[in-house]
C-alpha atoms as a PDB file:
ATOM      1  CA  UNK A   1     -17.860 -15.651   4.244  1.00  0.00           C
ATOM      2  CA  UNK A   2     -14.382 -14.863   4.833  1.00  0.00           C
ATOM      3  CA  UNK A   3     -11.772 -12.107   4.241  1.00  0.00           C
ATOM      4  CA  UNK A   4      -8.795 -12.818   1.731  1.00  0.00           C
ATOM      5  CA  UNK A   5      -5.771 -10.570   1.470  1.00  0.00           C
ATOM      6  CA  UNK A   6      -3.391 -11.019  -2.044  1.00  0.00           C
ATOM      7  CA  UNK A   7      -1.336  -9.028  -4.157  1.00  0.00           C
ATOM      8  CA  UNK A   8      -1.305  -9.061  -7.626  1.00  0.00           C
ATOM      9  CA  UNK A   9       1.537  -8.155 -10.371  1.00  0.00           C
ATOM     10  CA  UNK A  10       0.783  -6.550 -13.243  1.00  0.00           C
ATOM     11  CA  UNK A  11       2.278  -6.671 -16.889  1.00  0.00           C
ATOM     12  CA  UNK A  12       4.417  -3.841 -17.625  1.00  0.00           C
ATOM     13  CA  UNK A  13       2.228  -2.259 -20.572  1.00  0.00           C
ATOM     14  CA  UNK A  14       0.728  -1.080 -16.941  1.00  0.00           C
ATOM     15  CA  UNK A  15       2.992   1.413 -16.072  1.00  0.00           C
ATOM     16  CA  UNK A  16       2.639   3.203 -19.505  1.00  0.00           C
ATOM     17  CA  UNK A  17      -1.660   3.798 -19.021  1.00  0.00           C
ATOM     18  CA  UNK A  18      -2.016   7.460 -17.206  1.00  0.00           C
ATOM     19  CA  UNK A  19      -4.912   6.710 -15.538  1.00  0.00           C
ATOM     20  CA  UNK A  20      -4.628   3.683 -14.755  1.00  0.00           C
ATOM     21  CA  UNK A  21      -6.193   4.022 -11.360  1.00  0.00           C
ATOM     22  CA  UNK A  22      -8.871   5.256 -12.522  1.00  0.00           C
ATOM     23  CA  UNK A  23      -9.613   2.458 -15.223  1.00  0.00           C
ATOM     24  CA  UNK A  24      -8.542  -0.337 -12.136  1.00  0.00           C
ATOM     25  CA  UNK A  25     -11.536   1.538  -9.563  1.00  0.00           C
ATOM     26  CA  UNK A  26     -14.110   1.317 -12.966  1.00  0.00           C
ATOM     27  CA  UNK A  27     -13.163  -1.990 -13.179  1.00  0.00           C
ATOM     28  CA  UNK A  28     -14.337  -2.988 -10.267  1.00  0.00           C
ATOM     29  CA  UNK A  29     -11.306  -2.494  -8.145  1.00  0.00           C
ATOM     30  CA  UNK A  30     -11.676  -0.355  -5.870  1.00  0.00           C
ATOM     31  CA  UNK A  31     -10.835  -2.372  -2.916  1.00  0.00           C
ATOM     32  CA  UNK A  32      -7.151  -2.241  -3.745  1.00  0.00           C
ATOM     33  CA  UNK A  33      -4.116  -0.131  -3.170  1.00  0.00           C
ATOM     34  CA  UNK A  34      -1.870   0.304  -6.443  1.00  0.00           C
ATOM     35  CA  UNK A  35       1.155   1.122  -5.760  1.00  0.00           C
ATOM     36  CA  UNK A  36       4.324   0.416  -8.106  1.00  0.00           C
ATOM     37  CA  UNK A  37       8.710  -0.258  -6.863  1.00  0.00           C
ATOM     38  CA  UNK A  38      11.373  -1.148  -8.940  1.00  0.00           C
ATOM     39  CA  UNK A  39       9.343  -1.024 -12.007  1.00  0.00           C
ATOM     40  CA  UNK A  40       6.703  -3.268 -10.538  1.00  0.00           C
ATOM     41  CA  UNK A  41       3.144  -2.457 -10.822  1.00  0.00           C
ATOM     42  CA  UNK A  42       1.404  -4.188  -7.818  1.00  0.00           C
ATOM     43  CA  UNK A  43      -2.300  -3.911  -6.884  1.00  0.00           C
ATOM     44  CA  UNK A  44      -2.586  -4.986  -3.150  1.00  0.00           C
ATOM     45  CA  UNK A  45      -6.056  -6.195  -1.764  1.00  0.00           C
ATOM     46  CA  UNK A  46      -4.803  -5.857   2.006  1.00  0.00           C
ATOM     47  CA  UNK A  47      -6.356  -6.463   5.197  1.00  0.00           C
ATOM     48  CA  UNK A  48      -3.543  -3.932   6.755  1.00  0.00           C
ATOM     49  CA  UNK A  49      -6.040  -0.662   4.556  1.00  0.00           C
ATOM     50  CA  UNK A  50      -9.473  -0.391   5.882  1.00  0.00           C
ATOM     51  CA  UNK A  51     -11.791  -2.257   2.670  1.00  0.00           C
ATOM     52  CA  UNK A  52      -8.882  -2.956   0.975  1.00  0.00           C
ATOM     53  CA  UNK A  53      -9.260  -6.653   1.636  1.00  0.00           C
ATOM     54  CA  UNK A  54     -11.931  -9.242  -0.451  1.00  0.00           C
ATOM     55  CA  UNK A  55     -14.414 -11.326   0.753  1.00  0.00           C
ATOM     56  CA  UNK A  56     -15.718 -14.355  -0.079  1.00  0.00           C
ATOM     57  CA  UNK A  57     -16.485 -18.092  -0.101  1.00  0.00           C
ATOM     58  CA  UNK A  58     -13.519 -19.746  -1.562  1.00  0.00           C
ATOM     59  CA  UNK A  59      -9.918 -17.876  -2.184  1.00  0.00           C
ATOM     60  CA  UNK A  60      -9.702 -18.598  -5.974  1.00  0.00           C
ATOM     61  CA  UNK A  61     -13.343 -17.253  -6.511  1.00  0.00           C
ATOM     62  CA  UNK A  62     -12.093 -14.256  -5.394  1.00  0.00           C
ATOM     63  CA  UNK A  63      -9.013 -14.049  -6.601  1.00  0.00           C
ATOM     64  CA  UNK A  64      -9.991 -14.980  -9.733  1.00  0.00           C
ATOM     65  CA  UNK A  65     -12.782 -12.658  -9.749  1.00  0.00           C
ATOM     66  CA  UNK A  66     -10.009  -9.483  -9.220  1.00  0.00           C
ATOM     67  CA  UNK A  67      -8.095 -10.776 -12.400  1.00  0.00           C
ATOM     68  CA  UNK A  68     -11.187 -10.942 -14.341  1.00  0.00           C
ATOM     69  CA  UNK A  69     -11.566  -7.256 -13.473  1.00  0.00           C
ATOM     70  CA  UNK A  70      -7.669  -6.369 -14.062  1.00  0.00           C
ATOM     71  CA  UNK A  71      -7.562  -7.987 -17.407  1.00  0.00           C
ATOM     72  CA  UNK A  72     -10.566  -5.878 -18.473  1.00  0.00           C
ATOM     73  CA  UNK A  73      -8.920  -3.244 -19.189  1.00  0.00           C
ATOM     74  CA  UNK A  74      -6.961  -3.176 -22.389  1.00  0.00           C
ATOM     75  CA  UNK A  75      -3.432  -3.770 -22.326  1.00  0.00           C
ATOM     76  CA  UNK A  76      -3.172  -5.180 -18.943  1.00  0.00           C
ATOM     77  CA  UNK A  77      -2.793  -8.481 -17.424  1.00  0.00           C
ATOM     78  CA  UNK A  78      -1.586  -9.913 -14.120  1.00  0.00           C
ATOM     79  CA  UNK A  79       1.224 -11.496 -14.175  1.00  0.00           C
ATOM     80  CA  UNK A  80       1.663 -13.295 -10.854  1.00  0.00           C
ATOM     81  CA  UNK A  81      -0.686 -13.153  -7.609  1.00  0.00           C
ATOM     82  CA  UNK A  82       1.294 -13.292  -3.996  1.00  0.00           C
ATOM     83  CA  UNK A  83      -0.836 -14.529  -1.255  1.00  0.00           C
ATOM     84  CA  UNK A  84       0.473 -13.426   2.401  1.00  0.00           C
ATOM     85  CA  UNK A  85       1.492 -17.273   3.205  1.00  0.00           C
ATOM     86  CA  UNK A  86       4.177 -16.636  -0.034  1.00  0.00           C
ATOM     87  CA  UNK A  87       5.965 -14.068   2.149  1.00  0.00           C
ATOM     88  CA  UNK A  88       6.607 -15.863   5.246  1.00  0.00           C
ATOM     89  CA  UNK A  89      10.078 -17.345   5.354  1.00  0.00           C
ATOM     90  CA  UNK A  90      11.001 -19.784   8.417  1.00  0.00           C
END
């Protein structure tokens, strides 16, 4: 099995649900840091928080399986997903 790190961005609509956290941890996420800047809701699954990480077999399983559990909850949808390769410049 092994250990993916991502981000993902969420609609707006987002930012307007007070407990959002709590509806994201029901959902199944619980292994993720939300965390919002500049009017961006992000929900990090990060190797950098203890468990805040996924694992797996394949990366799109698992990705794939956190948007599932995002787009659960009414209102909501992810708009992009940043992997930590996306944020290395040379």
């Amino acid at each position: 099995m092994n250990t993916y790190n991502f981000t993902l961005i969420l609609s707006e609509s987002s930012q307007q649900i007070d407990n959002l956290e709590d509806l994201l941890f029901e959902a199944g996420c619980d292994d993720a840091t939300l965390s919002f800047s500049n009017g961006i809701t992000y929900l990090e699954f990060d190797r950098v928080v203890p468990f805040h990480d996924r694992d797996g077999d394949q990366f799109f399983t698992v990705l794939n399986s956190a948007i599932k559990q995002v787009e659960s909850i009414n209102n909501i949808s992810v708009i992009k997903h940043i992997t930590h390769e996306d944020l290395v410049t040379k």
